[in-house]
Protein backbone atom coordinates (compact mmCIF):
# COMPACT_ATOMS: atom_id res chain seq x y z
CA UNK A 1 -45.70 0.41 -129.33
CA UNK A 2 -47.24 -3.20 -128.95
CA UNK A 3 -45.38 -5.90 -126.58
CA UNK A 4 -46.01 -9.45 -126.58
CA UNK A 5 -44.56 -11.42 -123.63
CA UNK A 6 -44.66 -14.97 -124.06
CA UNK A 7 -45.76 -16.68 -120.79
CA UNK A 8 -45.79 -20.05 -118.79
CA UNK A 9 -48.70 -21.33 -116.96
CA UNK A 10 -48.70 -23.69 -114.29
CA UNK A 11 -52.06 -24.86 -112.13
CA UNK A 12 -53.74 -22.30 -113.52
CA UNK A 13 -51.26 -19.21 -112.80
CA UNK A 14 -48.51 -17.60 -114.29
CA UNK A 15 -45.22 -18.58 -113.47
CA UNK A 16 -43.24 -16.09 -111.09
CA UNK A 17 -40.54 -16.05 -114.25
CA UNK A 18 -43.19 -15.08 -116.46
CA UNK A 19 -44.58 -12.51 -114.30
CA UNK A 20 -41.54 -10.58 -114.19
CA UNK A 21 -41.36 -10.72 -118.05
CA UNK A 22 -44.87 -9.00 -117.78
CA UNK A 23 -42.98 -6.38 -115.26
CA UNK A 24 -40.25 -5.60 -117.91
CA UNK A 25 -42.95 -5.08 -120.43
CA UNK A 26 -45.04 -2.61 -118.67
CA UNK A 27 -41.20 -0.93 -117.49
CA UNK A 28 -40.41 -0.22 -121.36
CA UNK A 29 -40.99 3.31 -121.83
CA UNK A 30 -42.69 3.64 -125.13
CA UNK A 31 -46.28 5.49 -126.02
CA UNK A 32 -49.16 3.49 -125.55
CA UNK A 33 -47.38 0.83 -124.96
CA UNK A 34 -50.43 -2.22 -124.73
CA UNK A 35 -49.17 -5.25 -123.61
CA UNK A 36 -50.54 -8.54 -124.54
CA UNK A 37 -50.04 -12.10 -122.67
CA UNK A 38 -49.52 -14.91 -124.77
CA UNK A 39 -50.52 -18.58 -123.23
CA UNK A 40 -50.41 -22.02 -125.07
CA UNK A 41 -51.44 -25.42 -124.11
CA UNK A 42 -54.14 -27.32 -123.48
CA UNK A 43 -57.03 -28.32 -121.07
CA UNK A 44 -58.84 -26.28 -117.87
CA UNK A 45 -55.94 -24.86 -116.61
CA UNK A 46 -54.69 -23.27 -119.66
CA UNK A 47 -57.80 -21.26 -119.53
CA UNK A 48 -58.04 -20.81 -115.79
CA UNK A 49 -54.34 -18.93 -116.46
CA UNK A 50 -55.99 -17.02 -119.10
CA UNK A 51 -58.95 -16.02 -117.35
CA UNK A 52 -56.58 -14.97 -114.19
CA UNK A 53 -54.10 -13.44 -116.02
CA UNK A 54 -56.94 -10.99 -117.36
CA UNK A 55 -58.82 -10.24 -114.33
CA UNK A 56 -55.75 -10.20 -111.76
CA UNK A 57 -53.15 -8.20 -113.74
CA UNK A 58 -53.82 -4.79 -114.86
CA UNK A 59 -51.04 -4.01 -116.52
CA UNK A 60 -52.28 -6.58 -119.20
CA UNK A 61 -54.96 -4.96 -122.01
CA UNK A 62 -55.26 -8.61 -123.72
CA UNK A 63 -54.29 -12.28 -123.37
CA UNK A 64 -53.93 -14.65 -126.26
CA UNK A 65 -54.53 -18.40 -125.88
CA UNK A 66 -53.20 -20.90 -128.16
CA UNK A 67 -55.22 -23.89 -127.13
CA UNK A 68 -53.79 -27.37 -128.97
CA UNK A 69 -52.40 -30.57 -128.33
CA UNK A 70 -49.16 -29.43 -129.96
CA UNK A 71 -48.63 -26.99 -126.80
CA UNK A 72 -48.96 -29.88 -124.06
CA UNK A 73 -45.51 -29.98 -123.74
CA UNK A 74 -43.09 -27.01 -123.99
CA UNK A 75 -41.16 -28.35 -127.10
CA UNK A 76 -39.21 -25.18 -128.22
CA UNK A 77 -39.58 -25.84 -132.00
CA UNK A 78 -44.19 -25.66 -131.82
CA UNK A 79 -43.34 -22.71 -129.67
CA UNK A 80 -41.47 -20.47 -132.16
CA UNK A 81 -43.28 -21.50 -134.71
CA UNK A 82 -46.15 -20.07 -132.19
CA UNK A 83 -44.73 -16.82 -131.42
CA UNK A 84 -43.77 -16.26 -135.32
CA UNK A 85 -47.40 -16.70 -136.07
CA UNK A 86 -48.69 -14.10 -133.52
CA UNK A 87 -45.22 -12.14 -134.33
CA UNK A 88 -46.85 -12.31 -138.05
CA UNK A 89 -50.79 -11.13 -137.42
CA UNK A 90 -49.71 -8.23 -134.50
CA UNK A 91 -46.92 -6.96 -135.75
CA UNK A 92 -45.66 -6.18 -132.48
CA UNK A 93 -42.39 -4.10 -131.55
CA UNK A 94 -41.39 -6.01 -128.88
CA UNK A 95 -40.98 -9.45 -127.71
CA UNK A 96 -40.39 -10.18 -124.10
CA UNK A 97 -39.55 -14.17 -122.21
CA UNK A 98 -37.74 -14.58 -119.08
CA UNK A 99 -34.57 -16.13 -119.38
CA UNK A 100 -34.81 -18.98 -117.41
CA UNK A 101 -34.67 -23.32 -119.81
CA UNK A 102 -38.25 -22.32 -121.26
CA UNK A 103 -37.32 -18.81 -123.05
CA UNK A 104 -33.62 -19.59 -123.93
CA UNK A 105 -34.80 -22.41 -125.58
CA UNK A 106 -38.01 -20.93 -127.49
CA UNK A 107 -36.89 -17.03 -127.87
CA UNK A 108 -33.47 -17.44 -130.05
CA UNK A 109 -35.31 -19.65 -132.39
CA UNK A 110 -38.56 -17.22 -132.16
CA UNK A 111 -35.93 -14.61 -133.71
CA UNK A 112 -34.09 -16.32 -136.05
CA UNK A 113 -37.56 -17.61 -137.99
CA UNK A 114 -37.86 -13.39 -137.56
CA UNK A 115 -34.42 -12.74 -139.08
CA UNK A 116 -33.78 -10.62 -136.10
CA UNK A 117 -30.69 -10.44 -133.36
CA UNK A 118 -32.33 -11.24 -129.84
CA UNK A 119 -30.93 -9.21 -126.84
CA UNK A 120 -30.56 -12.09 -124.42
CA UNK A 121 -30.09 -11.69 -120.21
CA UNK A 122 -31.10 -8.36 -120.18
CA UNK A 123 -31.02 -6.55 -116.61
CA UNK A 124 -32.23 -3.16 -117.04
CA UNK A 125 -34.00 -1.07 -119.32
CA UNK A 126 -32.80 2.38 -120.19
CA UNK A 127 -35.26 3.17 -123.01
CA UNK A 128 -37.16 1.33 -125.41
CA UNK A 129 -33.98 0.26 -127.32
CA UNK A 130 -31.35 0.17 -125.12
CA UNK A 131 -30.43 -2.29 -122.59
CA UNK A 132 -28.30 -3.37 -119.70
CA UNK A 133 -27.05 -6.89 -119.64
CA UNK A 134 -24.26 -8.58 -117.73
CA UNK A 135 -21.39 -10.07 -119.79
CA UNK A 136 -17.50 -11.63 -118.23
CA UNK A 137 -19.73 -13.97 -116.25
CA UNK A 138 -21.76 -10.96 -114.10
CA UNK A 139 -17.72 -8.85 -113.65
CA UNK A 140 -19.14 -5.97 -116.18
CA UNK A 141 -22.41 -4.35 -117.18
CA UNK A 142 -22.26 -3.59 -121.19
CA UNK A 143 -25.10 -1.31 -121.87
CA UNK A 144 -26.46 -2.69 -125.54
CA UNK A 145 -28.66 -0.47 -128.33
CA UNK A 146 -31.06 -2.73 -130.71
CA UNK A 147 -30.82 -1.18 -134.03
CA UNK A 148 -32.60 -4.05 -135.78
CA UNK A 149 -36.02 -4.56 -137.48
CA UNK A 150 -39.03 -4.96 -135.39
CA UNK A 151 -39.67 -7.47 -133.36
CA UNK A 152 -36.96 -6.22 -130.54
CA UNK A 153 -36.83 -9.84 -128.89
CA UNK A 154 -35.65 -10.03 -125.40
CA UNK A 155 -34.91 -12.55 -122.83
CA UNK A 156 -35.10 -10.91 -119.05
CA UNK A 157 -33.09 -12.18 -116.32
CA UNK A 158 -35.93 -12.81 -113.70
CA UNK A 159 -34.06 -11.58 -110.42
CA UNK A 160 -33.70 -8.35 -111.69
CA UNK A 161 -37.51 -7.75 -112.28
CA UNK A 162 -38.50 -9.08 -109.13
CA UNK A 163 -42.74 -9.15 -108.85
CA UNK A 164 -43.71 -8.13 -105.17
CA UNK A 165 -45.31 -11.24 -103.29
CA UNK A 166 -48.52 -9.18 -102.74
CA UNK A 167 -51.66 -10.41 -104.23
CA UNK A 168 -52.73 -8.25 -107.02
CA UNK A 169 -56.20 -6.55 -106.09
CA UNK A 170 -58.87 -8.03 -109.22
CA UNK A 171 -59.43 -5.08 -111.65
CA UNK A 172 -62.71 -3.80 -112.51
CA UNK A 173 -62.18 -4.04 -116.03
CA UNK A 174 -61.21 -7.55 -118.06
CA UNK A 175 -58.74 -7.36 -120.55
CA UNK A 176 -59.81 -9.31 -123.33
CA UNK A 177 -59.44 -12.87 -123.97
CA UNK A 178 -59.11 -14.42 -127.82
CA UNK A 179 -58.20 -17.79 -129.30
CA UNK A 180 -54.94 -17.87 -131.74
CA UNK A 181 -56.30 -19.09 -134.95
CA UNK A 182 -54.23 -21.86 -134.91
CA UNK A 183 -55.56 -23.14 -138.78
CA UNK A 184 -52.92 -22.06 -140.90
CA UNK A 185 -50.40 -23.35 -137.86
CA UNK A 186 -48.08 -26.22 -139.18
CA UNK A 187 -46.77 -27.93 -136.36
CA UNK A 188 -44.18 -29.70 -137.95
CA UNK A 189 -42.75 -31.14 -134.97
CA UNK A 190 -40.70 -34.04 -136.86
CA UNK A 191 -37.47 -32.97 -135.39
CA UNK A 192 -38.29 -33.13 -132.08
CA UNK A 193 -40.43 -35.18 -129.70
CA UNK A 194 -41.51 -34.82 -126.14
CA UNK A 195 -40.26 -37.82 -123.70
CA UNK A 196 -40.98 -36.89 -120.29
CA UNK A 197 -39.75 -34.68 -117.86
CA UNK A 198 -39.12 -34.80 -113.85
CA UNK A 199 -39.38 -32.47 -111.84
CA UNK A 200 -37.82 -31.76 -108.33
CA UNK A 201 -41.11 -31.01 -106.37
CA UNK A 202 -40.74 -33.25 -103.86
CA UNK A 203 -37.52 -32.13 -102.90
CA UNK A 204 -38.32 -28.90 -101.45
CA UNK A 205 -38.69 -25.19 -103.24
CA UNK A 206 -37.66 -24.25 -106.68
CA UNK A 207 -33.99 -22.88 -106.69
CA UNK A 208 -34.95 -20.23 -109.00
CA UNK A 209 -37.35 -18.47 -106.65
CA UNK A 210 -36.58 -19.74 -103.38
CA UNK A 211 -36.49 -17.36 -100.03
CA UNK A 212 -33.85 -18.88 -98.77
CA UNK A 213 -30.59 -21.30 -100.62
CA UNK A 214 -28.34 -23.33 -99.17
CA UNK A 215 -25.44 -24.10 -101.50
CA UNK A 216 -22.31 -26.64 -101.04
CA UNK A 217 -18.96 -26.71 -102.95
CA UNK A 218 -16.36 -28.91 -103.44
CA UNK A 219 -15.08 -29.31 -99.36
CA UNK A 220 -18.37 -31.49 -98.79
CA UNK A 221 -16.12 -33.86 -100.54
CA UNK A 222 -19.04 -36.58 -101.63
CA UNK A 223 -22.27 -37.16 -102.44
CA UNK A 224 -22.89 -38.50 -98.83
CA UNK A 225 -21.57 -35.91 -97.23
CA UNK A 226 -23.82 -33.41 -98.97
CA UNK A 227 -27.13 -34.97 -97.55
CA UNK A 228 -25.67 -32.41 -94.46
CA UNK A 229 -26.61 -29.71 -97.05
CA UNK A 230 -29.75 -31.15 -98.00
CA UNK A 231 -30.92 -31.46 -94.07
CA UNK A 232 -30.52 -28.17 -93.28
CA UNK A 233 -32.18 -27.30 -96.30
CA UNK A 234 -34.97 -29.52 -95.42
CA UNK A 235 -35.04 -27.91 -91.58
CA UNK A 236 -34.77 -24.04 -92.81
CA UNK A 237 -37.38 -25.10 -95.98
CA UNK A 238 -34.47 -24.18 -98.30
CA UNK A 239 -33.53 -24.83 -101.51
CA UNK A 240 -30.63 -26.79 -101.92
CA UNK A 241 -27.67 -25.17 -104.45
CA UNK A 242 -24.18 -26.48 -105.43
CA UNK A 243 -20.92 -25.44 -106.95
CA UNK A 244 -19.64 -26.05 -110.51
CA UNK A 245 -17.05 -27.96 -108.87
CA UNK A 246 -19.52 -29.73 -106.60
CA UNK A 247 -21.65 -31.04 -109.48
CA UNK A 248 -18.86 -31.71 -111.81
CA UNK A 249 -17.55 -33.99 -108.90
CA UNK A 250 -20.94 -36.34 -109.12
CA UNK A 251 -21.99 -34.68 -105.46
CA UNK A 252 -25.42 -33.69 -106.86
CA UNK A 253 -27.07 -33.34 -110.28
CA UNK A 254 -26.80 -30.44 -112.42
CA UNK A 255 -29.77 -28.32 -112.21
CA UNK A 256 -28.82 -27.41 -108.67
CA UNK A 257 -25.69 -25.31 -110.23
CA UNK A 258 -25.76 -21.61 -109.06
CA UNK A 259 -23.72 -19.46 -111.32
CA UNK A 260 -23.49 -17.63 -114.38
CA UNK A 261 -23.56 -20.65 -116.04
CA UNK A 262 -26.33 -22.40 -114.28
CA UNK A 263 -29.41 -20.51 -112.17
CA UNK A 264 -29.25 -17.31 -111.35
CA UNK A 265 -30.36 -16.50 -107.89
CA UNK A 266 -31.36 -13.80 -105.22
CA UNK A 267 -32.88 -15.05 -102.26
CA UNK A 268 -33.61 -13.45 -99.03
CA UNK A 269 -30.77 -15.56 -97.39
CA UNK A 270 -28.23 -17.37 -99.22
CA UNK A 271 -25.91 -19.79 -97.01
CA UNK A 272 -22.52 -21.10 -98.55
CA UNK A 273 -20.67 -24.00 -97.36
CA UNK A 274 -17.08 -24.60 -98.14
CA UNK A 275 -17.80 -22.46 -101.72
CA UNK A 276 -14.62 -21.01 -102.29
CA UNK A 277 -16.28 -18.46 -104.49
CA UNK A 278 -15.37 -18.57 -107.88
CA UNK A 279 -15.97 -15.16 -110.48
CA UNK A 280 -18.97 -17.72 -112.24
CA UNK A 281 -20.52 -18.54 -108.73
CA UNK A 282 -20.41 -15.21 -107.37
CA UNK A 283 -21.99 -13.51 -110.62
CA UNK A 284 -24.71 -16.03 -109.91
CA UNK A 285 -25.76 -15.13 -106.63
CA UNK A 286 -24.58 -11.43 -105.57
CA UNK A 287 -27.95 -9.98 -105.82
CA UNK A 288 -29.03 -12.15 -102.93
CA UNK A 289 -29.99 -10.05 -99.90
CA UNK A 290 -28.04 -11.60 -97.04
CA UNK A 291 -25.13 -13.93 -97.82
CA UNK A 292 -23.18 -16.20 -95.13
CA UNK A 293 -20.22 -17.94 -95.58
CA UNK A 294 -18.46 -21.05 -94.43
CA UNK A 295 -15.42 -22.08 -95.22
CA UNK A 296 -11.90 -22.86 -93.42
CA UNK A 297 -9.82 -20.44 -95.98
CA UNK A 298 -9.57 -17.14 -94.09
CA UNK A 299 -8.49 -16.09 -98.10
CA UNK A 300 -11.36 -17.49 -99.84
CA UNK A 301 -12.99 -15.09 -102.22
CA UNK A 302 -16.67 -15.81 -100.77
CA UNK A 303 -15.97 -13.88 -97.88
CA UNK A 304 -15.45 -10.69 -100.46
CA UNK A 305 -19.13 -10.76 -100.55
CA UNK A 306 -20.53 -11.98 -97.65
CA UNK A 307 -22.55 -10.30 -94.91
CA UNK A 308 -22.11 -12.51 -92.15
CA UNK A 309 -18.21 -14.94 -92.71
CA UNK A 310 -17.10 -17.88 -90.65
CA UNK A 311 -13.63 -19.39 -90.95
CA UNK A 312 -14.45 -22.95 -89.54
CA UNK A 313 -14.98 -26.86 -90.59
CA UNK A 314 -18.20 -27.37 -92.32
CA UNK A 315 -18.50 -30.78 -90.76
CA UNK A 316 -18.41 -29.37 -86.93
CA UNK A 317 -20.87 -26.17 -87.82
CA UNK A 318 -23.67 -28.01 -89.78
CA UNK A 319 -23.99 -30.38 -87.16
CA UNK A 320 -23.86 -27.97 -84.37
CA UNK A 321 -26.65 -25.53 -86.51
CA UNK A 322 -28.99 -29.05 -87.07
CA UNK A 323 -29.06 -29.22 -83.16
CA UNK A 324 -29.89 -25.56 -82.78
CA UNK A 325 -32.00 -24.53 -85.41
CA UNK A 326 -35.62 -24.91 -83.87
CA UNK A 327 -37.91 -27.54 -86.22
CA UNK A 328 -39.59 -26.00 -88.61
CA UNK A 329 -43.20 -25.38 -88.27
């Protein structure tokens, strides 16, 4: 069997995301199973991915680069039309993203210009058709068997496939490089144009693979009070998370949601304040390796999963952990 896992690039590397899409791939237990990488965009660093990707990852026996101005942006209609094309040329049985905005937006459409069923979420692999994914919002497993044509198309949830933070020793042998023939590729791309996008650089590390989180709920109460949050975040080098409830209130914007319905996470140490712990919010951050908990309910369901629980006011203990915690060198 053949796998194709469809890959972000940023700077010239892969994107953690990505990388554990390669780890599913090279977990699927099929004979000779040869995985191949497949990058699009443009410019140097498209090619300084490429060249990386082949030299640094061994699992890897090929990368494929799809080098046009259509790719610049990651507009989810050029990018199915992409993986169609490759789909069309390799033939390959299986189709791996990570489920994170970039693969649940190209990989559904990927399959439906396939006329296959993709298996979306997926967080385990028993064999090389049947797979674990969580359903109820995380409160049950359902174990799922793709009986469909090939391409099996799969979105992997990236916490569960973590990549170890070890730098990968350079192989002694390449895996080959080649250019998609993009001639007979018709962009199309009439429905959909890019605008811009912003990103939240500046504002400490990404959510999605941060070491440490620091989430508020509703009890911060406003947007002012939440700056609290986003201190400590800033002293700890956290990233900063929020409730359902505490983004629905207009405390912080949406793409800091943690939950089954927003990012997924699993940090090191995850820190709740006044989260009450709903079944969505807990689904989206169990996996994490410590958890602490805040909150003045004695009752509140956070403490169900929490390592280390404090009954107490948020609004006495942030202050008093500001003052303690030593500035960060």
């Amino acid at each position: 069997g053949s796998t194709l896992v469809v890959a972000e690039h940023e700077n010239g590397a892969i994107k953690p995301p990505s990388l554990s899409a390669l780890l599913a791939a090279t977990s699927l237990p099929q004979k000779d199973n040869s995985v191949s990488l497949l990058l699009a965009g443009s410019g140097p660093s498209l090619h300084q991915a490429a060249s990386h990707a082949a030299s640094s990852h061994p699992s890897i026996s090929q990368v494929l680069v799809a080098d046009s101005d259509a790719f610049k942006n990651p507009l989810a209609e050029s990018w199915a039309k992409l993986v169609h094309l490759v789909q069309q040329r390799g033939g390959y049985s299986h189709i791996i993203a990570a489920s994170n905005s970039f693969g649940k937006n190209v990989m559904p459409r990927a399959a439906a210009l396939l006329d296959v069923s993709p298996v979306t979420d997926v967080t385990g692999i028993s064999d090389s058709r049947t797979f674990v994914r969580p359903i109820y919002a995380g409160n049950a497993l359902s174990t799922v068997r793709y009986t469909g044509a090939s391409p099996c198309i799969l979105t992997i949830r990236s916490t569960s496939f973590p990549v170890s933070q070890k730098s990968v020793d350079s192989k002694s042998d390449k895996a080959s490089i080649s250019q998609v023939d993009l001639s007979t590729f018709d962009e199309g791309l009439d429905k959909s144009r890019y605008i811009s996008q912003t990103s939240r650089e500046d504002e400490g590390p990404d959510l999605g693979n941060a070491r440490i989180v620091i989430t508020g709920g509703r009890a911060l109460k406003s947007a002012e009070n939440f700056k609290l949050i986003e201190n400590l975040a800033k002293k700890l080098g956290a990233a900063v998370g929020a409730t359902r409830a505490a983004v629905d209130a207009g405390f912080v914007a949406n793409d800091l949601q943690v939950g089954q319905t927003g990012k997924i996470v699993a940090p090191e140490l995850y820190m709740a304040f006044g989260v009450s712990g709903a079944i969505q919010h807990l689904a989206g951050m169990r996996d994490s390796k410590v958890i602490v908990a805040v909150n003045n309910d004695a009752d509140a369901p956070i403490f169900q999963v929490a390592d280390y629980g404090l009954v107490g006011d948020l609004f006495e203990v942030i202050p008093e952990l500001l003052e303690k915690l030593p500035e960060k060198k």
